[in-house]
Protein backbone atom coordinates (compact mmCIF):
# COMPACT_ATOMS: atom_id res chain seq x y z
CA UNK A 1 257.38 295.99 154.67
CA UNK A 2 257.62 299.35 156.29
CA UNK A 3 261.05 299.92 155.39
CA UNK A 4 259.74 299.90 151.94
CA UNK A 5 256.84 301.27 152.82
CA UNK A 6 258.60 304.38 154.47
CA UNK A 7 261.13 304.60 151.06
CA UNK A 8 258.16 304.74 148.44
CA UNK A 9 256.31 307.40 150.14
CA UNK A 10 259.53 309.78 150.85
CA UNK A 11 260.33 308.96 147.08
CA UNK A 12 256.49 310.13 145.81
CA UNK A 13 256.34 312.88 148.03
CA UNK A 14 259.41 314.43 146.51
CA UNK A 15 258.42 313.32 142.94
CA UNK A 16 255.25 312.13 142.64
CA UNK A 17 255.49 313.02 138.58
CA UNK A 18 253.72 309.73 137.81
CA UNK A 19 250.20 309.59 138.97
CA UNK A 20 250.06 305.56 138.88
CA UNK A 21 253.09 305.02 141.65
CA UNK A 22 251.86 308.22 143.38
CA UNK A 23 249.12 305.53 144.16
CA UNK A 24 248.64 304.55 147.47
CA UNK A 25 247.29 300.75 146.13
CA UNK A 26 250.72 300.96 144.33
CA UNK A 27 252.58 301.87 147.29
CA UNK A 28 250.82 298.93 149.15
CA UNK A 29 252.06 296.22 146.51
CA UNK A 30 255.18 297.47 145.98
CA UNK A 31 255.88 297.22 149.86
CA UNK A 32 254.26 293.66 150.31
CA UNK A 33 256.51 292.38 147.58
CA UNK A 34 259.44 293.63 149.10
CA UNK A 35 258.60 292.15 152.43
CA UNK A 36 259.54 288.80 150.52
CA UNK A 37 262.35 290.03 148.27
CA UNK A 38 265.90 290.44 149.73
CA UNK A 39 266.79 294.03 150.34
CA UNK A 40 268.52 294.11 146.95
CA UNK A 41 265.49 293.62 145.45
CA UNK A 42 263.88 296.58 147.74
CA UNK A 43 266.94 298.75 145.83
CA UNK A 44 266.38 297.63 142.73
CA UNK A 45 262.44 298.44 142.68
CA UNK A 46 263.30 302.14 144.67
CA UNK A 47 265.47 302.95 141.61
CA UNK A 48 262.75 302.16 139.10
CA UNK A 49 260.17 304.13 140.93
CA UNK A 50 262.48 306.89 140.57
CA UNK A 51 263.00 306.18 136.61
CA UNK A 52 258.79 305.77 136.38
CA UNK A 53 258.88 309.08 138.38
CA UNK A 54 261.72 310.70 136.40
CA UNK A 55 260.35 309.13 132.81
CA UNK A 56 256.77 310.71 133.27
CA UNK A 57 258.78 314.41 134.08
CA UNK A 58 260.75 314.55 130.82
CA UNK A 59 262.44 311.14 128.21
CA UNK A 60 266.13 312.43 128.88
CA UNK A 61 265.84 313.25 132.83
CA UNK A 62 264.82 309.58 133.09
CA UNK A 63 267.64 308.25 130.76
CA UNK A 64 269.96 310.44 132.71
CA UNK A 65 268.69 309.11 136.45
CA UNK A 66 268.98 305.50 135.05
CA UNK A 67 272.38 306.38 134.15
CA UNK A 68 273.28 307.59 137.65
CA UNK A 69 271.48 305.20 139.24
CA UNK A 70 273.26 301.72 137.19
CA UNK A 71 276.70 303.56 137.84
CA UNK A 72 275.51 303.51 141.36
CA UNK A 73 273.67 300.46 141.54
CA UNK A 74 276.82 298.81 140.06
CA UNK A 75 279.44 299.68 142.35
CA UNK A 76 277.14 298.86 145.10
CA UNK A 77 277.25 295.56 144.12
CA UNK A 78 280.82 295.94 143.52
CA UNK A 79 282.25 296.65 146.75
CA UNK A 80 279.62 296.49 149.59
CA UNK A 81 276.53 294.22 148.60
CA UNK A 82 275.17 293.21 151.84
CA UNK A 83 275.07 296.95 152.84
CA UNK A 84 271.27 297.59 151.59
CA UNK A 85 269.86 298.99 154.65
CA UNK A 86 272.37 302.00 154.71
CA UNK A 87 271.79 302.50 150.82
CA UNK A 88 267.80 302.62 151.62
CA UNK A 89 268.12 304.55 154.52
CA UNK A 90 270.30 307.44 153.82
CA UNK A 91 267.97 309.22 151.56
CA UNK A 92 264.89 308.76 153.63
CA UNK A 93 266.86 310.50 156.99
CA UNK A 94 267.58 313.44 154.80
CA UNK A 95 263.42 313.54 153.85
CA UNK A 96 263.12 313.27 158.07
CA UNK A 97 265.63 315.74 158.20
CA UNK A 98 268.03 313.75 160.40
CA UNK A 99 270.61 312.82 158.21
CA UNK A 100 273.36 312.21 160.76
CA UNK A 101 271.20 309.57 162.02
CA UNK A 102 272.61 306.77 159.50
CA UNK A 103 276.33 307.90 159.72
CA UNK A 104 276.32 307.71 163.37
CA UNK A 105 273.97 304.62 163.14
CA UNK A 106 276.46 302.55 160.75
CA UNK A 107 279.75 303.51 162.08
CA UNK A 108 277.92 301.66 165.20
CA UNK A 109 276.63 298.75 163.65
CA UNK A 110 278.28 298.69 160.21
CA UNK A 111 281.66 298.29 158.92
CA UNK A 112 283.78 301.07 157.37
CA UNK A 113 282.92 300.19 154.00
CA UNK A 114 279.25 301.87 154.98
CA UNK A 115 280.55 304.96 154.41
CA UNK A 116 280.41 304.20 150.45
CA UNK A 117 276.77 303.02 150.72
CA UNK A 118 275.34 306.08 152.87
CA UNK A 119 277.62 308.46 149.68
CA UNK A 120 275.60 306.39 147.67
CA UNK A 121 272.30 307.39 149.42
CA UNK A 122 273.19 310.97 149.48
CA UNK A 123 273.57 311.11 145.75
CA UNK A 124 270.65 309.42 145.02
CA UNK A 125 268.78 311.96 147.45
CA UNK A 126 270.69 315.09 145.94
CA UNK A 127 269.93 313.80 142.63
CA UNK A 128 265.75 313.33 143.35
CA UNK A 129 266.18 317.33 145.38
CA UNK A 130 267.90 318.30 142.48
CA UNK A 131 265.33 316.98 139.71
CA UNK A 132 262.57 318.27 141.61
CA UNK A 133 264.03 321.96 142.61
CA UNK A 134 265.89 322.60 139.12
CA UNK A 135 265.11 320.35 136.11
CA UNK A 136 261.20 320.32 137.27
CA UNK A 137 260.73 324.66 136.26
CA UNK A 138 263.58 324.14 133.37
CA UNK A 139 261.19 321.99 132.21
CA UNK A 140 258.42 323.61 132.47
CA UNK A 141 259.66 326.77 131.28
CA UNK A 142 257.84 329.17 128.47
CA UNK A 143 260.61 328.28 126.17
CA UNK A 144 260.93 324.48 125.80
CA UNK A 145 264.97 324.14 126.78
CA UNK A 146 267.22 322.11 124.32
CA UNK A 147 268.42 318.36 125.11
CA UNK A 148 271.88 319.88 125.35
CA UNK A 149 270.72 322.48 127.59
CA UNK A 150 268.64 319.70 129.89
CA UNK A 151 271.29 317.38 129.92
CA UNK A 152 274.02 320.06 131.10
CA UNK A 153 271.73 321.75 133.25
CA UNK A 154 271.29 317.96 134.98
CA UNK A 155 275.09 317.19 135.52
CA UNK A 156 275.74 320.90 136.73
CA UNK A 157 273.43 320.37 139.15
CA UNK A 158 274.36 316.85 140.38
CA UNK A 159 278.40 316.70 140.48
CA UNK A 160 279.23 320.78 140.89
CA UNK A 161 277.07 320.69 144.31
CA UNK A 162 279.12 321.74 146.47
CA UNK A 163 276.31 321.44 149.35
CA UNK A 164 276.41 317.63 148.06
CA UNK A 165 279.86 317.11 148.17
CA UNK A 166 280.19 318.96 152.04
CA UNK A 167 277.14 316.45 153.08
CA UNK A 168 279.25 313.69 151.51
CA UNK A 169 282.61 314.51 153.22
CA UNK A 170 280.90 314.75 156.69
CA UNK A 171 278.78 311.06 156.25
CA UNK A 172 281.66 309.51 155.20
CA UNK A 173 284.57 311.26 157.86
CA UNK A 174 281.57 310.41 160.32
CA UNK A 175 281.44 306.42 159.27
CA UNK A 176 284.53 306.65 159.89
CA UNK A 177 285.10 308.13 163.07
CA UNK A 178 282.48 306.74 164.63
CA UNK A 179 284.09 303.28 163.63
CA UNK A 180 287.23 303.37 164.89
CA UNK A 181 286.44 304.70 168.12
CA UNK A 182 283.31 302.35 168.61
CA UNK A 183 286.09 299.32 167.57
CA UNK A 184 288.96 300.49 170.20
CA UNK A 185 289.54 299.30 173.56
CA UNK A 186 288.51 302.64 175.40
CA UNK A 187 286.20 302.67 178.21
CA UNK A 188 282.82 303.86 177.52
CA UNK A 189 283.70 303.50 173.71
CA UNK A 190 280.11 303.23 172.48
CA UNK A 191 279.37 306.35 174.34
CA UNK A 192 281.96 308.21 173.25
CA UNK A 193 281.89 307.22 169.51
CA UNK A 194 277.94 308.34 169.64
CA UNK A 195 279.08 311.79 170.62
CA UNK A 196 282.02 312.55 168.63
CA UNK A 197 280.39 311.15 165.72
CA UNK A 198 277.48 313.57 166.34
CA UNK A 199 279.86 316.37 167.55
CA UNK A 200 281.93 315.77 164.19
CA UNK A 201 279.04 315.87 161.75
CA UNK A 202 277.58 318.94 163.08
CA UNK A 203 281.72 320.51 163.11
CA UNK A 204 282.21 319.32 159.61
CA UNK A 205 278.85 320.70 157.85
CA UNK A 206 279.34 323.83 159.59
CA UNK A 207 282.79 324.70 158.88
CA UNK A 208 282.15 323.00 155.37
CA UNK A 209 279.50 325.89 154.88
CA UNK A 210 282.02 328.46 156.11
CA UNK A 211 284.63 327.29 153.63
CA UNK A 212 283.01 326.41 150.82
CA UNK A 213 280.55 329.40 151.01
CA UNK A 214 277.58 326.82 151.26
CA UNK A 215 274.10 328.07 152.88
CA UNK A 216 273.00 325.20 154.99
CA UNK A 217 270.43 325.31 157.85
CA UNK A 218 272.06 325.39 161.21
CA UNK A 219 269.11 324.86 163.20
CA UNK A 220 268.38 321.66 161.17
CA UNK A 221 272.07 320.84 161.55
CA UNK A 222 272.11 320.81 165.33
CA UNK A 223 268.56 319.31 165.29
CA UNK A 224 270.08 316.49 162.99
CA UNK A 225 273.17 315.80 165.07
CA UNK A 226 271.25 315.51 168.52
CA UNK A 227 269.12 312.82 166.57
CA UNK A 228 271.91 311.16 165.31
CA UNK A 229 273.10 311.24 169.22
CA UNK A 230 269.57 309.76 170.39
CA UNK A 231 269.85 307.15 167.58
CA UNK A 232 272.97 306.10 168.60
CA UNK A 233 272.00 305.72 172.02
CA UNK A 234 268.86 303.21 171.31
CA UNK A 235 271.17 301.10 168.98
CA UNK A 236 273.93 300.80 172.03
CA UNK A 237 270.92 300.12 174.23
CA UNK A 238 269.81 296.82 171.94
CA UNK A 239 272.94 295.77 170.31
């Protein structure tokens, strides 16, 4: 229930576009019926909030989400089903602003196969950042834009982010490194993967920025990657 809970409100409070789910009462239902749905379900109701969100914005941004979201929602299913959790909770560390959190988290906990669900997560939140920073004043420019125009102004901004792809490299490289080391017979391996995954996110976005000429916050960077650190450290302490 607060899982969901937490999801719908990050998902209004960076949409919002549809007064109805903006609802509070809404919010409330929504997260009692996931409390008895499998986490699948929680997904599945997430991504039509978004489409509700999306639909009451503009017709094509909401055929274009659903479009991104099915490819997503398909391959999901596809290749790591049972990974819910990470798909859910990748977007709403990035609205918290710790988004190293799940990387580190799942490379703990998780298999390597999480680093496709917390990619997933990122493009769903780049996506929802995107619709809301670019489409949103297209929209409601003076001059009513095109469909042509909307629909390549949509994809331009989704797959030729490079700031996306960077964040998407360094969740998935941290996955993974936080994996193997956490799976190897070192001494202190728990402690060590916590760090170097934290260490390695922070590296990667960084020098990522420098490379691909990306503007990214540092202080939220090294804020992110000690709270992917503390994270780390509560999960080794229960599990």
């Amino acid at each position: 229930f607060l899982l969901a809970l937490a999801v719908f409100r990050g998902i209004n409070s960076n949409l919002g576009y549809l007064k109805m789910l903006d609802s509070m009462y809404v919010v409330l239902i929504l997260s009692l019926i996931c409390a008895i749905l499998p986490l699948n379900g929680m997904v599945f109701l997430a991504m039509l909030v978004i489409i509700g969100h999306c639909f009451a914005l503009h017709m094509v941004i909401a055929g274009l989400a659903a479009l991104v979201l099915l490819v997503l929602w398909f391959l999901y299913l596809r290749f790591v089903p049972k990974d819910a959790p990470a798909l859910l909770l990748t977007p709403l560390a990035f609205w918290l602003h710790v988004p190293s959190a799940v990387p580190v988290a799942y490379g703990l906990a998780g298999t390597p196969l999480s680093a496709f669900s917390a990619a997933c997560g990122v493009v769903v939140y780049y996506m929802c950042d995107m619709i809301h920073g670019k489409m949103e004043p297209l929209l409601h420019a003076a001059e009513a834009p095109e469909i042509t125009a909307v629909v390549q102004e949509f994809f331009n901004g989704l797959f030729r982010n490079e700031e996306m792809l960077l964040v998407l490299i360094a969740c998935a490289l941290t996955v993974l490194l936080v994996n193997a080391i956490r799976h190897s017979s070192a001494d202190y391996a728990w402690q060590i993967s916590i760090v170097a995954g934290s260490v390695a996110y922070a590296v990667i976005m960084i020098a990522g920025s420098l490379a691909l000429d990306v503007q990214i916050a540092l202080p939220m960077v090294l804020i992110g990657a000690a709270a992917g650190c503390l994270v780390g450290f509560v999960l080794e302490f229960f599990l």
